[in-house]
Protein backbone atom coordinates (compact mmCIF):
# COMPACT_ATOMS: atom_id res chain seq x y z
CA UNK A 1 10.15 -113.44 -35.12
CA UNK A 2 12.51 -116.22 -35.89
CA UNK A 3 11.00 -117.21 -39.21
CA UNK A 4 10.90 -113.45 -40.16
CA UNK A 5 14.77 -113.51 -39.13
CA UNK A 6 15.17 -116.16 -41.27
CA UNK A 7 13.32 -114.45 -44.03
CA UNK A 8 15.01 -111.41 -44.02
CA UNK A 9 18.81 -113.15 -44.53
CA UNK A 10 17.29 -115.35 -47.18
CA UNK A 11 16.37 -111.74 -48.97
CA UNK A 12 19.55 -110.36 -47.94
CA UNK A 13 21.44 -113.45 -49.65
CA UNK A 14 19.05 -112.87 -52.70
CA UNK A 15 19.58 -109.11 -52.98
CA UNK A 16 23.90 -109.93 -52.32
CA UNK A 17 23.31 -112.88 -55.50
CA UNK A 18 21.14 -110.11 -57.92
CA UNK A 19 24.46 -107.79 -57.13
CA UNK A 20 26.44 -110.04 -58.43
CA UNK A 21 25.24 -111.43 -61.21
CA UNK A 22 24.44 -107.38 -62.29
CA UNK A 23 27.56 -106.99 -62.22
CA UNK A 24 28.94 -110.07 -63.59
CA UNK A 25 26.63 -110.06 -66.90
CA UNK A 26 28.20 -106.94 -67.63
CA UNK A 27 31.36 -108.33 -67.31
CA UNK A 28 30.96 -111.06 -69.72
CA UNK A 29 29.59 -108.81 -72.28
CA UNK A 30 32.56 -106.29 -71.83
CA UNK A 31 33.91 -107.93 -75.23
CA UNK A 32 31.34 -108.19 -77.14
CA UNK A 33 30.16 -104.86 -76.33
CA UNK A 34 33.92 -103.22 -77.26
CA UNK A 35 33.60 -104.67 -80.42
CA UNK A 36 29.82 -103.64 -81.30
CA UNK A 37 30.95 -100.04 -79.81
CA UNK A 38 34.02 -100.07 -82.09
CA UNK A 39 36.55 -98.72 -79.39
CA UNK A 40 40.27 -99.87 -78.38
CA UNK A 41 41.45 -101.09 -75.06
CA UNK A 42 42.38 -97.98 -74.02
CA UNK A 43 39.26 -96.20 -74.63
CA UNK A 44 37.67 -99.05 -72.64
CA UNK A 45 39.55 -98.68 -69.58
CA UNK A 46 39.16 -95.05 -69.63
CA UNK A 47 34.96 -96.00 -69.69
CA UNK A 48 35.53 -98.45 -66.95
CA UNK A 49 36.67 -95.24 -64.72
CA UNK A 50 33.07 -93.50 -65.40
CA UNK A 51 31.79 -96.87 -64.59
CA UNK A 52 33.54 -96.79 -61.06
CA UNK A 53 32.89 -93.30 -61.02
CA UNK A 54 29.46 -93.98 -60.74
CA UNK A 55 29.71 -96.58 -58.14
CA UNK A 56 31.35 -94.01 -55.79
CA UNK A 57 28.95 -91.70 -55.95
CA UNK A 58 26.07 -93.68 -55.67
CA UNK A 59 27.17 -95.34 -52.60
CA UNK A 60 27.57 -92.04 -50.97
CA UNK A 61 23.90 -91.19 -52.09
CA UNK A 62 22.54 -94.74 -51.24
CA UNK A 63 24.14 -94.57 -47.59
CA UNK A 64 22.45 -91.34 -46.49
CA UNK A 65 19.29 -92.41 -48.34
CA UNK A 66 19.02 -95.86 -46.28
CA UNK A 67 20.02 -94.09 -42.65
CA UNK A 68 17.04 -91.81 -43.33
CA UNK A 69 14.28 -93.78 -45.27
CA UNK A 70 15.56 -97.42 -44.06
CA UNK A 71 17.21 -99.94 -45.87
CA UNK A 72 13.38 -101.79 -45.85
CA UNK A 73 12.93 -99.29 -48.66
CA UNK A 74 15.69 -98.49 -50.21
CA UNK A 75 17.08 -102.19 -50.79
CA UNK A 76 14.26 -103.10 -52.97
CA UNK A 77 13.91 -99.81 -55.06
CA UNK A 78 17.59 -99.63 -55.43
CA UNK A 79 17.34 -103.58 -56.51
CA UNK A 80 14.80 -102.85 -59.28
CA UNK A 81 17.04 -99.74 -60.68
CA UNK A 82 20.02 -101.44 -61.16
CA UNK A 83 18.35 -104.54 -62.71
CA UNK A 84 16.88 -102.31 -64.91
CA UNK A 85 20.15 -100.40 -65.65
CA UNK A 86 21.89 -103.21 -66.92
CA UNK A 87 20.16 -102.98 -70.06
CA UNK A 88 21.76 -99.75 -70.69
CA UNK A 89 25.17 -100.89 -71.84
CA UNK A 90 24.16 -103.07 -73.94
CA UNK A 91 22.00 -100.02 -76.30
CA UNK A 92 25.03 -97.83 -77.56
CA UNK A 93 27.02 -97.96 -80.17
CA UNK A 94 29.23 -95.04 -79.57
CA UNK A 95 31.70 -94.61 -76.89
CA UNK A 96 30.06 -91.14 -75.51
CA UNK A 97 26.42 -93.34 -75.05
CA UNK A 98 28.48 -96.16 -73.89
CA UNK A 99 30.10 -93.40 -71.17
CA UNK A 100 26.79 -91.79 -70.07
CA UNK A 101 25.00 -96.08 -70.08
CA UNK A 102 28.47 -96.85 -67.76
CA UNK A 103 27.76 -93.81 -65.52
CA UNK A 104 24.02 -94.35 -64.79
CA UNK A 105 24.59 -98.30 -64.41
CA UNK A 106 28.08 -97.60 -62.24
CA UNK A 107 25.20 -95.41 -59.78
CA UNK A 108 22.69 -97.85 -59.56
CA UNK A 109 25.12 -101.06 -59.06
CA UNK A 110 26.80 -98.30 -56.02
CA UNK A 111 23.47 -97.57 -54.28
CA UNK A 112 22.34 -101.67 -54.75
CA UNK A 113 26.23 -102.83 -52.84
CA UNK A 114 25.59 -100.13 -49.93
CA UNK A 115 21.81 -100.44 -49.34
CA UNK A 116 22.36 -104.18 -48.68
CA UNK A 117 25.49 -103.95 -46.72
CA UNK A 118 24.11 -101.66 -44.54
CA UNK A 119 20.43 -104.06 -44.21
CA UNK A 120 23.22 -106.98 -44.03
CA UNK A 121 24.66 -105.23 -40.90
CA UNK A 122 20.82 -105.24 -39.32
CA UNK A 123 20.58 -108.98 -39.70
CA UNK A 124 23.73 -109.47 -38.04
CA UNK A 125 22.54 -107.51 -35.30
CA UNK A 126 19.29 -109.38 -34.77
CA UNK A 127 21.34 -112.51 -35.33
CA UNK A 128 23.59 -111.65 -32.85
CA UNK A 129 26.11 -113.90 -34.75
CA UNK A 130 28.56 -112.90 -37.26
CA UNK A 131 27.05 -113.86 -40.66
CA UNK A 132 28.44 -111.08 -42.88
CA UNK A 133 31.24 -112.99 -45.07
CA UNK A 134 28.82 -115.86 -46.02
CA UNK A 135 26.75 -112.52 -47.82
CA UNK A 136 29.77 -111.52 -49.30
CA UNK A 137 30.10 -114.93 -50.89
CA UNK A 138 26.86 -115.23 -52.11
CA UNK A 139 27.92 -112.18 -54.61
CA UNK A 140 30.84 -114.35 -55.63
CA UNK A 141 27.96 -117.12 -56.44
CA UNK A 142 25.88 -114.62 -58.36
CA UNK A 143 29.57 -113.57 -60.48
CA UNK A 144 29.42 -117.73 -61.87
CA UNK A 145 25.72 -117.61 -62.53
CA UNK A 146 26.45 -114.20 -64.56
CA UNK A 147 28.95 -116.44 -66.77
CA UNK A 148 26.68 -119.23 -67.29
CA UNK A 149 23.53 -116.94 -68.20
CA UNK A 150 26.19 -115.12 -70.70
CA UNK A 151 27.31 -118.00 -72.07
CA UNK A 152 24.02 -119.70 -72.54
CA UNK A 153 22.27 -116.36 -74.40
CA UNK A 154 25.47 -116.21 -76.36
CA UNK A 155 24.86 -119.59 -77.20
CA UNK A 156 21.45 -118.83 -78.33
CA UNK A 157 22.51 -116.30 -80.54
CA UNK A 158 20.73 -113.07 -78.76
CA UNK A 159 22.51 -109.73 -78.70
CA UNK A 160 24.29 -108.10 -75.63
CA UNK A 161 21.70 -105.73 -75.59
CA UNK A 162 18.85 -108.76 -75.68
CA UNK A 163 20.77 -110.62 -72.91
CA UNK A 164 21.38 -108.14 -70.54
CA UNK A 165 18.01 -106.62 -70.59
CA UNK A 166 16.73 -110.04 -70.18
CA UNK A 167 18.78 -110.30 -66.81
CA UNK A 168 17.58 -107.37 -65.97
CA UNK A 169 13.80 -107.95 -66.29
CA UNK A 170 14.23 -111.31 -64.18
CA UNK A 171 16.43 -109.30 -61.81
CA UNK A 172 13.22 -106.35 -61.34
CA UNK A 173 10.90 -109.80 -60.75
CA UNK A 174 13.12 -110.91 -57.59
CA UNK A 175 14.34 -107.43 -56.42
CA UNK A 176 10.33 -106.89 -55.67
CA UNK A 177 9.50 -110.43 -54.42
CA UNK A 178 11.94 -110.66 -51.59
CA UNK A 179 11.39 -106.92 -50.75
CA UNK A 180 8.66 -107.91 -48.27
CA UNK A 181 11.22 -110.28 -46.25
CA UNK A 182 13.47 -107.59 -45.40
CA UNK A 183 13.37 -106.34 -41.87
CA UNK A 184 11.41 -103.07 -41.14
CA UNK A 185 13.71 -100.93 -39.12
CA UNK A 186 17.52 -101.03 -37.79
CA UNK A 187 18.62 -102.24 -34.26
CA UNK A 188 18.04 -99.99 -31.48
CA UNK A 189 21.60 -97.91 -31.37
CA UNK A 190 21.91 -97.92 -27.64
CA UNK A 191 23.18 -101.38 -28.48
CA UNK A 192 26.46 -100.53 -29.46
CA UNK A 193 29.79 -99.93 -27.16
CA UNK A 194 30.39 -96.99 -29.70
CA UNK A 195 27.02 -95.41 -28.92
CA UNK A 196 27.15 -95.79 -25.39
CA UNK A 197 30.36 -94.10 -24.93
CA UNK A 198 28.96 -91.44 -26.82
CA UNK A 199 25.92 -91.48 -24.28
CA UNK A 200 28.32 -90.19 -21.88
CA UNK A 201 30.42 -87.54 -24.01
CA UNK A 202 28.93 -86.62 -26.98
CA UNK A 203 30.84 -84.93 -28.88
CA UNK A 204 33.91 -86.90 -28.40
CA UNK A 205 31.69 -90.08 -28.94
CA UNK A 206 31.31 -88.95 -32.60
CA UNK A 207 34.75 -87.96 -33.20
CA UNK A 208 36.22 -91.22 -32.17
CA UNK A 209 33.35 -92.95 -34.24
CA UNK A 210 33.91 -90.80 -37.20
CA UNK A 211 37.90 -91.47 -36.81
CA UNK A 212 37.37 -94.78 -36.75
CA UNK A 213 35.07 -94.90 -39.55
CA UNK A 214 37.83 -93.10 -41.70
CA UNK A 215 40.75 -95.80 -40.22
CA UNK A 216 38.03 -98.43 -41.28
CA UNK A 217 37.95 -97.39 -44.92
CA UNK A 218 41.75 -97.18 -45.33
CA UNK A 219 42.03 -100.69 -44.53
CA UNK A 220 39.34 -101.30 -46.94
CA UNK A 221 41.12 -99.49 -49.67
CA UNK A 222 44.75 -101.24 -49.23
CA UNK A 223 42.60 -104.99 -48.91
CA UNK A 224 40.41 -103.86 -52.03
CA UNK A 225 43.55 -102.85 -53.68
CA UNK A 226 44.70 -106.36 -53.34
CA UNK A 227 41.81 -107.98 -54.33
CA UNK A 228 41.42 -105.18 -57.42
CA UNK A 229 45.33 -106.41 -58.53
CA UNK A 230 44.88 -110.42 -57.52
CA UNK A 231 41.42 -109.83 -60.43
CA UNK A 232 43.83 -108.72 -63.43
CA UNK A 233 47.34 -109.32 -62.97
CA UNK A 234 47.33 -113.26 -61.71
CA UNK A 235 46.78 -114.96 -65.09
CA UNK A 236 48.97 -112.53 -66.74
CA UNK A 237 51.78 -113.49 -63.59
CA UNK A 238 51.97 -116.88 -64.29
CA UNK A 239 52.07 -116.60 -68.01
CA UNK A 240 54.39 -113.72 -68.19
CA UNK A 241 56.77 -114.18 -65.71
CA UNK A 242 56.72 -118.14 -65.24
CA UNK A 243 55.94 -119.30 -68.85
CA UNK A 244 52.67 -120.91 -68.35
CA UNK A 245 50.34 -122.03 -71.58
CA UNK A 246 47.72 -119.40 -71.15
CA UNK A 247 44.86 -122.60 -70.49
CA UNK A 248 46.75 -122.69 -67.28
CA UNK A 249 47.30 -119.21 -66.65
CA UNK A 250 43.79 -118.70 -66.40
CA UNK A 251 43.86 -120.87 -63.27
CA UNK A 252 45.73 -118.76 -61.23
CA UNK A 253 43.03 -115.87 -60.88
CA UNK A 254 40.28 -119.02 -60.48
CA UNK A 255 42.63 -120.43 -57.59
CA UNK A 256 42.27 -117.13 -55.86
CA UNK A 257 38.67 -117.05 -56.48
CA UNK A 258 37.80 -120.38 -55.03
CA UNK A 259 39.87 -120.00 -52.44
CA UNK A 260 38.29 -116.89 -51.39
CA UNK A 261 34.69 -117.93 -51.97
CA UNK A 262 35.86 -121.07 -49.91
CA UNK A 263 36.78 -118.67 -47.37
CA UNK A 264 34.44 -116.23 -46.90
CA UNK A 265 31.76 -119.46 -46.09
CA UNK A 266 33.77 -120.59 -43.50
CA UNK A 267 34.82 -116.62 -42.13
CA UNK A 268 31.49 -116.42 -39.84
CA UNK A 269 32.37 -119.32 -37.57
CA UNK A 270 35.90 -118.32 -37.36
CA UNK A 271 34.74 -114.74 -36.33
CA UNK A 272 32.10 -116.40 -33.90
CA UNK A 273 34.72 -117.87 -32.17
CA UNK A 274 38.06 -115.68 -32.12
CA UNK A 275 36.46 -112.56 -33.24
CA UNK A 276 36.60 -109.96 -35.96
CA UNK A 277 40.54 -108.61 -34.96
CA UNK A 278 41.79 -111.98 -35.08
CA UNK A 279 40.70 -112.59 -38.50
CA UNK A 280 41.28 -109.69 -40.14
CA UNK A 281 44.82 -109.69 -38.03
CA UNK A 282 45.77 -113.51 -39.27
CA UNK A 283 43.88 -112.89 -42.83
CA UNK A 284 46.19 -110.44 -43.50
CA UNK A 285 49.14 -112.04 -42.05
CA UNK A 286 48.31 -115.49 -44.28
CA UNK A 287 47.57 -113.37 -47.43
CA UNK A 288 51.43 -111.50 -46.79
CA UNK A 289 52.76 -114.66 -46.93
CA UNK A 290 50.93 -115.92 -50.24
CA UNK A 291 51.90 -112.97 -52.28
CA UNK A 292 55.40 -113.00 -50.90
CA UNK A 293 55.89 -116.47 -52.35
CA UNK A 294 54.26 -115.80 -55.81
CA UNK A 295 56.25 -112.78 -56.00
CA UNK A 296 59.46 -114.83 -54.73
CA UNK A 297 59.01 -118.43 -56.02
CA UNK A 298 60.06 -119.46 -59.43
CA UNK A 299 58.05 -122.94 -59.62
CA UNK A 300 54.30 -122.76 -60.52
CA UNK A 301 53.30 -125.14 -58.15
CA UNK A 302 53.89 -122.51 -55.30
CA UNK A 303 52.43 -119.76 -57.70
CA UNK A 304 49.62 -121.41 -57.33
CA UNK A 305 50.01 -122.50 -53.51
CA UNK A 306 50.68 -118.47 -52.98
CA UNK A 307 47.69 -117.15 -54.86
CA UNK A 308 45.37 -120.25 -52.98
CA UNK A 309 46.79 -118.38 -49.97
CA UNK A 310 46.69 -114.91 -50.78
CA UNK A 311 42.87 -115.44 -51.85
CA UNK A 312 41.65 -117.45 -48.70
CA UNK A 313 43.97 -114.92 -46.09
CA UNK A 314 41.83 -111.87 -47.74
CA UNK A 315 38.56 -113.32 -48.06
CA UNK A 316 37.43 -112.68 -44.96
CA UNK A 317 38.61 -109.03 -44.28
CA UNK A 318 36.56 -106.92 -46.65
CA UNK A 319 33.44 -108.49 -44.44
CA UNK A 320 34.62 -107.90 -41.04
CA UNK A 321 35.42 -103.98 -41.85
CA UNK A 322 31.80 -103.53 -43.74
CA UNK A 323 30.14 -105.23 -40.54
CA UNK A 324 32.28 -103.33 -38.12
CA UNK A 325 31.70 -99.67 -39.46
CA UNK A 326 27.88 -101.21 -39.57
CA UNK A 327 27.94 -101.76 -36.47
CA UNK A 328 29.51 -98.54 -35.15
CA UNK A 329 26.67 -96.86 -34.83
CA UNK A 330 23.01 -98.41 -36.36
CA UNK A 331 21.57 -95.36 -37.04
CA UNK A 332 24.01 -93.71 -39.22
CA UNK A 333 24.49 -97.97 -40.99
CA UNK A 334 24.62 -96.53 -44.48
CA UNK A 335 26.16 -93.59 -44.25
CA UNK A 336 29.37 -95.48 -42.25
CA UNK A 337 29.19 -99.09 -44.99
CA UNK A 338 29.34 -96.12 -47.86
CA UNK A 339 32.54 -94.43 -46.59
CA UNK A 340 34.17 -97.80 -46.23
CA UNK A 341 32.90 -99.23 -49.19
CA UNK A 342 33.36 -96.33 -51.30
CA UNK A 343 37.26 -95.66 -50.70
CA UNK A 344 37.73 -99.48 -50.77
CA UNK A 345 35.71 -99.34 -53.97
CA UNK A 346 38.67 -96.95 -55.11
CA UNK A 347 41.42 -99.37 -53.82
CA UNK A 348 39.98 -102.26 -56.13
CA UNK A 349 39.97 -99.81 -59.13
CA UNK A 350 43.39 -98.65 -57.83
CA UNK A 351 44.85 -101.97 -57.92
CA UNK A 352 45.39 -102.95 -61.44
CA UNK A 353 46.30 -99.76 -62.49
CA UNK A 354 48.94 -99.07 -59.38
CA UNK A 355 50.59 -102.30 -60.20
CA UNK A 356 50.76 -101.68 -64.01
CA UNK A 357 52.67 -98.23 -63.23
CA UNK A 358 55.38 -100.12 -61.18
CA UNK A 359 55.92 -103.17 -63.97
CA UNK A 360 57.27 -99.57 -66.12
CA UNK A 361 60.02 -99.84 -63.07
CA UNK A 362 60.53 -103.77 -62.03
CA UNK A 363 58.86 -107.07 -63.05
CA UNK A 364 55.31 -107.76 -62.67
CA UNK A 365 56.63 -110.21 -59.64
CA UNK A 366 59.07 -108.14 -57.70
CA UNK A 367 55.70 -105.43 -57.76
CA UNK A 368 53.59 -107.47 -55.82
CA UNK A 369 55.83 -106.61 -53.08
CA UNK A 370 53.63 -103.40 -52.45
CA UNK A 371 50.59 -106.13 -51.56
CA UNK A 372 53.17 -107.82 -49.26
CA UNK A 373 53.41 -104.48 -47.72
CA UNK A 374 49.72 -103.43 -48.00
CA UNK A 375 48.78 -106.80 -46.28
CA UNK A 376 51.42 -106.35 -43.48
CA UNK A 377 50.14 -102.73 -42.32
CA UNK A 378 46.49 -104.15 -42.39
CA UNK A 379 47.93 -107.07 -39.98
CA UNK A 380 49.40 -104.44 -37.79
CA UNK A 381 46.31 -102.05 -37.81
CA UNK A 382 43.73 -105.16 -36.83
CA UNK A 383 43.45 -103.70 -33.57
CA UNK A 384 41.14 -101.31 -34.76
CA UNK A 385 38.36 -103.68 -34.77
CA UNK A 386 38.74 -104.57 -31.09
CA UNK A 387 35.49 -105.77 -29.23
CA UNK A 388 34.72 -106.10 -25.73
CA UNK A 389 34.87 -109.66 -26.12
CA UNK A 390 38.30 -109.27 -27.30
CA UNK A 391 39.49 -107.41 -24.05
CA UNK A 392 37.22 -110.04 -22.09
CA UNK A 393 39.24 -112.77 -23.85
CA UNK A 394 42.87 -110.87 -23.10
CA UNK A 395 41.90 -109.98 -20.08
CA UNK A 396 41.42 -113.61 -18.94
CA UNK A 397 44.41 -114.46 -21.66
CA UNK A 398 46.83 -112.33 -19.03
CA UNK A 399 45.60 -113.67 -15.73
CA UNK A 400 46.67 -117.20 -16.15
């Protein structure tokens, strides 16, 4: 049982790495690709809408899918269709193909993030230790293999189209090799607090899980939101507003990046040992007070402290609100991860976009303000992911 454990997060962590680096190849193509398709900025970012589009809805479809068939199955299949959908971008060249490829690859990339979140949340459970985040970071991992794969078929002179659908037939390879290490069925769900106080009302069981679940994927859109802006609008903050060379600009978004790759490995202990509510409570907190000193501070040395801040204080959030609505209740795993995934989905599309409409009213600093806020509700609403350990631990907390 232990070395099937074992096996299964090893899958998990290959399934989280194949996500990413999906995703990232596409990424690192995007250029390329524009200029093949023949289309202007604009027209791209109205394509990257279809592309999140897509994600949306096939999260929604992938959740119901792995409560009822079991993420055992739908993991793998799932794994194999969005490797093989990467090639897809990389055929048109028109913007209406290029729409439709975005769509279809946007679907499978969706059902691929829920499927494993939700079989991530079933290793946790047999773990019985938090070990979410370190999955999360793993994607981050397979983002930096993308870019070294692009840059090495780019390198030997092969076509988007040739690169991506070589990625992808690798990708089909490991999606069905690590499909037998995946566990066969989800955690009993009488093993949940949220279950067994539904035991004993029903009905108002599943309307406190279901209002939770909803709470849950707020919070997922404001912290995705902050990621979504951190992605696009940190190099341009430090070039823009502080004068940076744009060699060094470039370091602001991979300061954020490392620091939240940095943190996510280190998230599971800290959760092991103070809980999901304290992180997510102090995350927040810490991230408030990065982005309130980039959008405050004049010097680039505390740019850069701020966004090394802002980046470690979020990484560990997103994790602890996918693993909580997991955890909710086991048998409806997928169905809960996709809510929360799906409107934080939104939030990181949101971002950019949110904080581009309020540079047309104030500088690209003073609008990072609205993250200051965004992280600062979060901190407040933390209590929403409040264990029984955590009224064990305040319990004993007030008696002394």
């Amino acid at each position: 049982m232990i070395h099937s454990l074992r096996a299964a997060r090893v899958a998990t962590f290959v399934y989280f790495i194949l996500c990413g680096t999906t995703m990232g190849t596409w990424v690192v193509h995007i250029p390329a690709i524009e200029e093949r398709v023949g289309i202007s900025h604009a027209t791209l970012g109205g394509l990257l809408v279809l592309l999140g589009v897509g994600a949306f809805i096939g999260m929604q479809v992938a959740g119901h899918l792995t409560d009822r068939l079991g993420a055992r199955t739908v993991v793998p299949a799932t794994g194999v269709l969005c490797s093989a959908a990467l090639a897809l971008p990389g055929l048109p060249r028109g913007p209406w193909t290029l729409a439709v490829a975005l769509l279809a690859f946007g679907f499978c990339n969706g059902c691929l993030d829920v499927s494993m979140n939700a079989h991530a949340v079933h290793v946790e459970k047999a773990y019985g230790r938090p070990v979410m985040s370190a999955f999360h970071a793993t994607f981050s991992v397979g983002g930096v293999l993308a870019s070294l794969v692009g840059a090495a078929t780019a390198s030997a002179g092969l076509s988007p189209a040739a690169g991506m659908a070589a990625v992808g037939a690798l990708g089909i390879v490991i999606a069905l090799v690590s499909a037998g290490a995946l566990l066969p069925a989800a955690p009993s769900a009488a093993d949940t607090d949220s279950v067994e106080e539904a035991e004993q009302a029903p009905a108002a069981g599943r309307r406190r899980t279901s209002g939770r679940i909803w709470l849950l994927a707020a919070l997922a859109l404001m912290v995705m939101l902050c990621e979504g802006a951190a992605n696009d609008w940190s190099a341009l903050h430090l070039k823009d507003i502080l004068g940076a060379p744009a060699s060094t600009a470039t370091f602001a978004y991979g300061t954020f990046a490392a620091t939240m790759t940095i943190g996510r490995l280190l998230a599971d202990r800290l959760v092991a040992q103070f809980g999901p509510m304290a992180l997510l409570r102090h995350g927040a907190a810490a991230a408030a007070v990065g982005i309130t000193i980039v959008a405050l501070s004049p010097w680039m040395w505390a740019a850069f402290a701020g966004w090394a801040l802002f980046g470690l204080g979020l990484s560990g959030c997103v994790p602890q609100l996918f693993s909580t609505a997991g955890h909710a209740d086991p048998s409806a795993a997928g169905a809960n991860v996709s809510r929360v995934a799906g409107l934080g989905y939104v939030g990181m599309l949101a971002g950019p976009a949110v904080i581009g409409w309020l540079t047309h009213l104030v500088a690209l600093n003073h609008a990072f303000v609205l993250l200051t806020l965004l992280c600062a509700i979060t901190a407040v609403a933390a209590g929403i992911l409040r264990t029984r350990s955590d009224r064990t631990r305040e319990t004993a907390a007030s008696s002394h």
